[in-house]
C-alpha atoms as a PDB file:
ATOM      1  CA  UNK A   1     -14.444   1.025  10.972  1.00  0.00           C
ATOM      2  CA  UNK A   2     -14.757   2.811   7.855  1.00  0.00           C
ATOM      3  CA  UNK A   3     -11.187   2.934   5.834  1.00  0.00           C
ATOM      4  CA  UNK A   4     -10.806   5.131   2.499  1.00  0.00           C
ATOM      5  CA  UNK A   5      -7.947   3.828   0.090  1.00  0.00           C
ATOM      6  CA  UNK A   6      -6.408   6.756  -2.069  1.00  0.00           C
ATOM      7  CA  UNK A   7      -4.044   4.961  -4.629  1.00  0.00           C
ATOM      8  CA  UNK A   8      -3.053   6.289  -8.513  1.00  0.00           C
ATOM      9  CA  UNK A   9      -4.579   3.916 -10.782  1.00  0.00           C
ATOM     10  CA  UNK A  10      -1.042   3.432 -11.942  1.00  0.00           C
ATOM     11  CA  UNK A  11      -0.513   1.337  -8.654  1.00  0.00           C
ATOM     12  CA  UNK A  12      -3.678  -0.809  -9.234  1.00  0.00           C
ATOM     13  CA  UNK A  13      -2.057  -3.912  -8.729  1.00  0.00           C
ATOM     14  CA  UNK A  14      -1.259  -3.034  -5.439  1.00  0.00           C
ATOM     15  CA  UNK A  15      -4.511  -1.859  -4.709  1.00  0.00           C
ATOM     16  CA  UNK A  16      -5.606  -5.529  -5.122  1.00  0.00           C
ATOM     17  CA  UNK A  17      -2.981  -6.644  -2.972  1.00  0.00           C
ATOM     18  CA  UNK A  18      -3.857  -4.450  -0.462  1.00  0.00           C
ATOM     19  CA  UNK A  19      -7.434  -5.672  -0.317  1.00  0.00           C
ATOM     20  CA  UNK A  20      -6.465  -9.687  -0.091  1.00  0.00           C
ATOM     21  CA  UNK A  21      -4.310  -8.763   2.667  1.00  0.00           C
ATOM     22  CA  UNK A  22      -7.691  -6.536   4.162  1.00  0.00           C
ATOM     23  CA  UNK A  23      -9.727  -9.423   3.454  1.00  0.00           C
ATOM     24  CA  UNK A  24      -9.793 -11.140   6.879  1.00  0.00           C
ATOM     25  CA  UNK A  25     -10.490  -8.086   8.668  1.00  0.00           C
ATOM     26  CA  UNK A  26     -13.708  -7.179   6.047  1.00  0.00           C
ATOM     27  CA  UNK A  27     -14.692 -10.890   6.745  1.00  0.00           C
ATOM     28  CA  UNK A  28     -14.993 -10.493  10.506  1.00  0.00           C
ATOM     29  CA  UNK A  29     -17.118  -6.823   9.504  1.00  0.00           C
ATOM     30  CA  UNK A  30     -14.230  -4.987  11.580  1.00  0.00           C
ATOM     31  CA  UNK A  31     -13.330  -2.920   8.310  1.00  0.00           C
ATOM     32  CA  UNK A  32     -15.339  -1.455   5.544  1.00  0.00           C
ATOM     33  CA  UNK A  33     -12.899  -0.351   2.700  1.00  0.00           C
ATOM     34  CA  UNK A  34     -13.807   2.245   0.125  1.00  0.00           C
ATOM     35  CA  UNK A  35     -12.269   3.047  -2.887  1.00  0.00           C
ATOM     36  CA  UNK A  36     -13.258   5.009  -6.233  1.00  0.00           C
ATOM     37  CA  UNK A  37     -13.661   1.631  -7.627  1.00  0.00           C
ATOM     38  CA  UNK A  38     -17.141   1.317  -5.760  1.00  0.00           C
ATOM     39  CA  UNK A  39     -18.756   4.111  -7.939  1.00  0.00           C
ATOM     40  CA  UNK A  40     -21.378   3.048  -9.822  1.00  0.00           C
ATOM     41  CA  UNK A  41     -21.440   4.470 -13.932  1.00  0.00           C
ATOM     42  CA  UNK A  42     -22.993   7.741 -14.008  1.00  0.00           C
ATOM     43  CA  UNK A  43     -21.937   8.631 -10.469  1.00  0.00           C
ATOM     44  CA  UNK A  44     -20.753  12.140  -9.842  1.00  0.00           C
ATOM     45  CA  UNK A  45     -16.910  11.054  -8.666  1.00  0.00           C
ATOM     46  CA  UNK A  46     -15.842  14.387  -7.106  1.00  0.00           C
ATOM     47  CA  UNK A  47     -18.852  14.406  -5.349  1.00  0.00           C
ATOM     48  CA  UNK A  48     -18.876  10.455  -3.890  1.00  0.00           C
ATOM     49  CA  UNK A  49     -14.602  10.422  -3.227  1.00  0.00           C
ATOM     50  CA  UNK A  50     -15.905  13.342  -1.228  1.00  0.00           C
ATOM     51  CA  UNK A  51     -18.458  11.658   0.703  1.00  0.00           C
ATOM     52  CA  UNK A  52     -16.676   9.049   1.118  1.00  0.00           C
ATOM     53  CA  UNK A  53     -13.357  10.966   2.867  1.00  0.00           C
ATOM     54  CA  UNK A  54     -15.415  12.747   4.910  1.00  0.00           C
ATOM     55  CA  UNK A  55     -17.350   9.323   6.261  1.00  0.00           C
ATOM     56  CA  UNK A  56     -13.864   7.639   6.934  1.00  0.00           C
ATOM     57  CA  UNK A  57     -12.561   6.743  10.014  1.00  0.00           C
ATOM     58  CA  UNK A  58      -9.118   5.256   8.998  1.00  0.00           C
ATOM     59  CA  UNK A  59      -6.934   6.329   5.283  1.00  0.00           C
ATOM     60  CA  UNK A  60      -4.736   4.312   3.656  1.00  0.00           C
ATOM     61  CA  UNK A  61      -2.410   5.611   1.093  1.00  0.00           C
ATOM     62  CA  UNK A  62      -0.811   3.850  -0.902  1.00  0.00           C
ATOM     63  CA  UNK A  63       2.105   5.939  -1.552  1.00  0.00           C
ATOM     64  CA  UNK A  64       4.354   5.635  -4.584  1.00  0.00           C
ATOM     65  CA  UNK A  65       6.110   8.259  -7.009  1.00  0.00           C
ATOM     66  CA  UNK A  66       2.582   7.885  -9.140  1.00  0.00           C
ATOM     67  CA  UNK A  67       1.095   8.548  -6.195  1.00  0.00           C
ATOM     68  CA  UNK A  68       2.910  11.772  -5.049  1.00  0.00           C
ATOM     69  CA  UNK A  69       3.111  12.642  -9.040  1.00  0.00           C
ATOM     70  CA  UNK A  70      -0.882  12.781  -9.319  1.00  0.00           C
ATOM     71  CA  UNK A  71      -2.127  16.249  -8.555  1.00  0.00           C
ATOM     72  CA  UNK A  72      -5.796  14.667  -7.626  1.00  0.00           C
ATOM     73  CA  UNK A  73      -4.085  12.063  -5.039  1.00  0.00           C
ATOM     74  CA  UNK A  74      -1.493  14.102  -3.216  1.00  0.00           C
ATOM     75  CA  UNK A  75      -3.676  17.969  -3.223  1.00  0.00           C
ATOM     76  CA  UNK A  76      -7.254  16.492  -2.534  1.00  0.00           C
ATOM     77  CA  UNK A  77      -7.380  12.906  -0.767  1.00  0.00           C
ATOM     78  CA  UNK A  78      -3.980  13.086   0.899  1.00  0.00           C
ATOM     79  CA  UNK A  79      -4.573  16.922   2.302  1.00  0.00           C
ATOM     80  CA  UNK A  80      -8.358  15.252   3.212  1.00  0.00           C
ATOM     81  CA  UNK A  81      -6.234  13.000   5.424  1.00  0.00           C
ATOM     82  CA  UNK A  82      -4.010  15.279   7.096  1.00  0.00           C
ATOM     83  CA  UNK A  83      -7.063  17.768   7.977  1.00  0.00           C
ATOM     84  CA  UNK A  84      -9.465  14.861   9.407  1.00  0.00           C
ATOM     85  CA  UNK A  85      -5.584  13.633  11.515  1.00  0.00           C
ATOM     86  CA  UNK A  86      -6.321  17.111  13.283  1.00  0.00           C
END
């Protein structure tokens, strides 16, 4: 399963919580996790978040008041989420 993690930056600690407590599941190859953090310098980001939401099966969202505060988070990869839900 395919999981796409849209966090602000301002909650990167918890992103790296998040992924220790992933990290049995990624072991066993049950979940592959994706987050902007995998593109490489140079990469176009609008274009590879976007690839990568619309190759997700599972979202996580790490939801905070950065989070809901960050335009990019809440209009694009959390409205991504509720559209694939349907």
């Amino acid at each position: 399963m395919k999981a796409f993690i849209s966090y602000s930056h301002d909650d990167a600690e918890f992103l790296t919580s998040l992924h220790q407590h992933l990290a049995a599941l990624r072991r066993q190859r049950l979940l592959e996790v994706w987050t902007d953090r995998e593109i490489d310098a140079g990469g176009v980001l609008h274009r590879e978040i976007a690839a990568a939401m619309e190759d997700a099966d599972l979202f996580l969202l790490l939801v905070s008041s950065s989070f809901l505060n960050s335009d990019y988070c809440y209009e694009k990869e959390f409205q991504k989420a509720l559209e694939k839900q349907k």
